[in-house]
Protein backbone atom coordinates (compact mmCIF):
# COMPACT_ATOMS: atom_id res chain seq x y z
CA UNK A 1 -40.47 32.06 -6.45
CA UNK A 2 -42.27 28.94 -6.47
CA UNK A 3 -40.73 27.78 -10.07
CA UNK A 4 -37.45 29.01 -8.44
CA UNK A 5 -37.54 26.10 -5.64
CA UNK A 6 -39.23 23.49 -8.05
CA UNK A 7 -36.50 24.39 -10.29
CA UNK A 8 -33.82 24.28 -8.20
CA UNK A 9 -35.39 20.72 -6.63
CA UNK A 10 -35.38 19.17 -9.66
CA UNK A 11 -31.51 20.32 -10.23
CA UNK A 12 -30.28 18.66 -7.41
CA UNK A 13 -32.02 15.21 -7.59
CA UNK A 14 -30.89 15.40 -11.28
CA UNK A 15 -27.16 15.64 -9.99
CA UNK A 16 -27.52 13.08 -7.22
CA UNK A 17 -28.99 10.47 -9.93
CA UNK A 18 -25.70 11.12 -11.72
CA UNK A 19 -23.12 10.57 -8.84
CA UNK A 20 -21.47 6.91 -10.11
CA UNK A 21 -22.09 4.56 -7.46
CA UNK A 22 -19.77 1.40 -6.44
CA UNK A 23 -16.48 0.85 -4.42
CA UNK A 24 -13.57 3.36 -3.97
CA UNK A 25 -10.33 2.83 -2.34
CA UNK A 26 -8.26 5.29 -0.73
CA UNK A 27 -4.98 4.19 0.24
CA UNK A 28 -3.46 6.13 3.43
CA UNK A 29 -0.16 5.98 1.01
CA UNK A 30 0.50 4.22 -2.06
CA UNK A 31 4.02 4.39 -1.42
CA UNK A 32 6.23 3.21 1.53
CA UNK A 33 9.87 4.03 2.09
CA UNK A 34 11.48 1.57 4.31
CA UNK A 35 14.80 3.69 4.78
CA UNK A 36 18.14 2.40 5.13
CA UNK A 37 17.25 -0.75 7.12
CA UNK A 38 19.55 -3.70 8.65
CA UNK A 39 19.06 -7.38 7.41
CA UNK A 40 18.86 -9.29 10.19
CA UNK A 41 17.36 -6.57 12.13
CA UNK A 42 14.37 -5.57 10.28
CA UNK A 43 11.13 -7.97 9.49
CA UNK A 44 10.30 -6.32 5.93
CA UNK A 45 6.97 -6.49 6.99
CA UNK A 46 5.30 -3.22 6.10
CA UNK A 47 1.18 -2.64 5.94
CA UNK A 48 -0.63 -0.38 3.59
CA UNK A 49 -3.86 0.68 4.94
CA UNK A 50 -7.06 1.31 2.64
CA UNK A 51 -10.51 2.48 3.60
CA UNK A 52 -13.37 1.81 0.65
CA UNK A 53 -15.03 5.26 0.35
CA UNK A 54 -17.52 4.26 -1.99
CA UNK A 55 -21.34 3.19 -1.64
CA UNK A 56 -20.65 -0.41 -2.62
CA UNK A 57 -18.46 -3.17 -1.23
CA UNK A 58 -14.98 -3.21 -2.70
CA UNK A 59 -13.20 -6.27 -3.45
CA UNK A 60 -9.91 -6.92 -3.73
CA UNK A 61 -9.51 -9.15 -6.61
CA UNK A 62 -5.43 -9.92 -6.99
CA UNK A 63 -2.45 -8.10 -5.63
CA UNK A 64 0.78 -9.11 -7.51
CA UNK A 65 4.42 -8.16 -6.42
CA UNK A 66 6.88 -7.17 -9.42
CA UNK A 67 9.48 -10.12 -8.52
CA UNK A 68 9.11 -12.89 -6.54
CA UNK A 69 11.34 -11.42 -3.46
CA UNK A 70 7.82 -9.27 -2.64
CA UNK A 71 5.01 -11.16 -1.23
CA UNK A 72 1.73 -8.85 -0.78
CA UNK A 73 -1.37 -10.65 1.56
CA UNK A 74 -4.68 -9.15 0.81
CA UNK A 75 -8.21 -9.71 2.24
CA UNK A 76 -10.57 -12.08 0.80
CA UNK A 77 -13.50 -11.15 2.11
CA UNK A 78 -15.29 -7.63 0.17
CA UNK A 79 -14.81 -4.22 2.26
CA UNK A 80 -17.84 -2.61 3.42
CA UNK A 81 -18.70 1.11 2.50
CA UNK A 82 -17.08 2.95 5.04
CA UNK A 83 -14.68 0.31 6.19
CA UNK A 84 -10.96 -0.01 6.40
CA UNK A 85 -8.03 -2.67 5.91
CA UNK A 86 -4.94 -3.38 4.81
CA UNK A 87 -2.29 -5.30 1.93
CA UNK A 88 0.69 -6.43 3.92
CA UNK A 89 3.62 -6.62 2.26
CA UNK A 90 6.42 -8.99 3.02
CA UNK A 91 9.97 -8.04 1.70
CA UNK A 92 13.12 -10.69 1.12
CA UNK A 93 14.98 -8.08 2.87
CA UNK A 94 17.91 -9.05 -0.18
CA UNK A 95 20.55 -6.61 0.66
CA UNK A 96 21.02 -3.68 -1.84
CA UNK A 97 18.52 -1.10 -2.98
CA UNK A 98 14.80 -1.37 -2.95
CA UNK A 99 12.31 -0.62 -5.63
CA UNK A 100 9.32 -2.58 -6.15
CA UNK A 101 6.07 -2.47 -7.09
CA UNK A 102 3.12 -4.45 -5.99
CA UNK A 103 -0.29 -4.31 -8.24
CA UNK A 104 -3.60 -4.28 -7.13
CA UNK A 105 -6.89 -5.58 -9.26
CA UNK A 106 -10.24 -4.45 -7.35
CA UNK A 107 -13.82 -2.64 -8.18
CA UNK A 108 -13.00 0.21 -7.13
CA UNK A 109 -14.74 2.86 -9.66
CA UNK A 110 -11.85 5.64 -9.05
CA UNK A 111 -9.02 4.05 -10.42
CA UNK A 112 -7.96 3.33 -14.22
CA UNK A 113 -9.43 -0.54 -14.77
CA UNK A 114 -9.85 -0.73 -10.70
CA UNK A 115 -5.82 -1.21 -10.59
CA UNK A 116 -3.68 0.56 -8.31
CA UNK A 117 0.30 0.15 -8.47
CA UNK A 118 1.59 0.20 -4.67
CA UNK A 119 5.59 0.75 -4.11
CA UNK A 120 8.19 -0.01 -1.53
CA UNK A 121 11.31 1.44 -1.61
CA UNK A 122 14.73 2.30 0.48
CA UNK A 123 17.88 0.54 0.96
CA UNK A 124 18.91 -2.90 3.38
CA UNK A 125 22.47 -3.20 4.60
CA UNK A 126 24.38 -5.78 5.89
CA UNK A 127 25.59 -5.22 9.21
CA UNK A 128 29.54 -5.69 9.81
CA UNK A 129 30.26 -7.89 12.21
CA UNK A 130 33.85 -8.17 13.86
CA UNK A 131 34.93 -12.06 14.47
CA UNK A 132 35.83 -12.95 17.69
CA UNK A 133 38.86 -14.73 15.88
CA UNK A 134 40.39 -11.87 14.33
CA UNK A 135 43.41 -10.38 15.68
CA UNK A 136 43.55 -7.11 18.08
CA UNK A 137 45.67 -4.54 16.43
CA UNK A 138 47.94 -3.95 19.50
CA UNK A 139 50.03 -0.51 19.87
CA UNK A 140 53.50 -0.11 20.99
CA UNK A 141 53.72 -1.38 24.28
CA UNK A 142 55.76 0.33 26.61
């Protein structure tokens, strides 16, 4: 019984030494639909929240937008284990269809190379607006 518990001891601290420490990110969602929106009306400000789940501070080394329309804003500063933040993202708000993709370099241990590719999408209108100079369309009078 005795081997049984050494055994079993020595099993488990021989797992633990192989769990990979560093950073990991976990985005709340790596993609962000923005609807059919109104220029004019809408910001295209929209905010991706992370939270490092890893054992070792994460940093966020570059986050790039796929045209120059996209502006992402990332923290500087290296996430604590446990800790949570966000990449805002700042859209043109060009009207037309939306479908962009924003690129993220970091530490972080669970992703391919540390990159992760966020994405916007949806659809800004223009809205119609009547002129004040156009002419009523009168009916028969009577």
């Amino acid at each position: 019984m005795k081997k049984n518990i050494l055994l079993l001891i020595f099993f488990i601290t021989g797992m633990l030494s192989f769990a990979q420490n560093g950073a990991k990110i976990e985005f709340k969602e790596e993609t962000i639909n923005y609807g059919t929106v109104v220029k004019g009306e809408d910001s295209g400000k929209r905010i991706f929240e992370f939270t490092n789940t890893g054992n070792e501070p994460l940093v966020i080394k570059d986050a790039k937008s796929s045209c120059g329309c996209t502006v992402p804003s990332f923290p500087k500063e290296p996430i604590a284990p446990g800790a949570t933040s966000t990449i805002e993202v700042q859209y043109n708000m060009n009207p037309g269809p939306i479908s962009k993709t924003i690129t993220v370099t970091t530490n972080a241990i669970n992703k391919e190379s540390g990159m992760i590719a966020l994405r916007i999408k949806g659809l800004v209108i223009v809205k119609e607006e009547k002129s004040v100079l156009e002419k009523k369309k009168e009916g028969p009078r009577l």
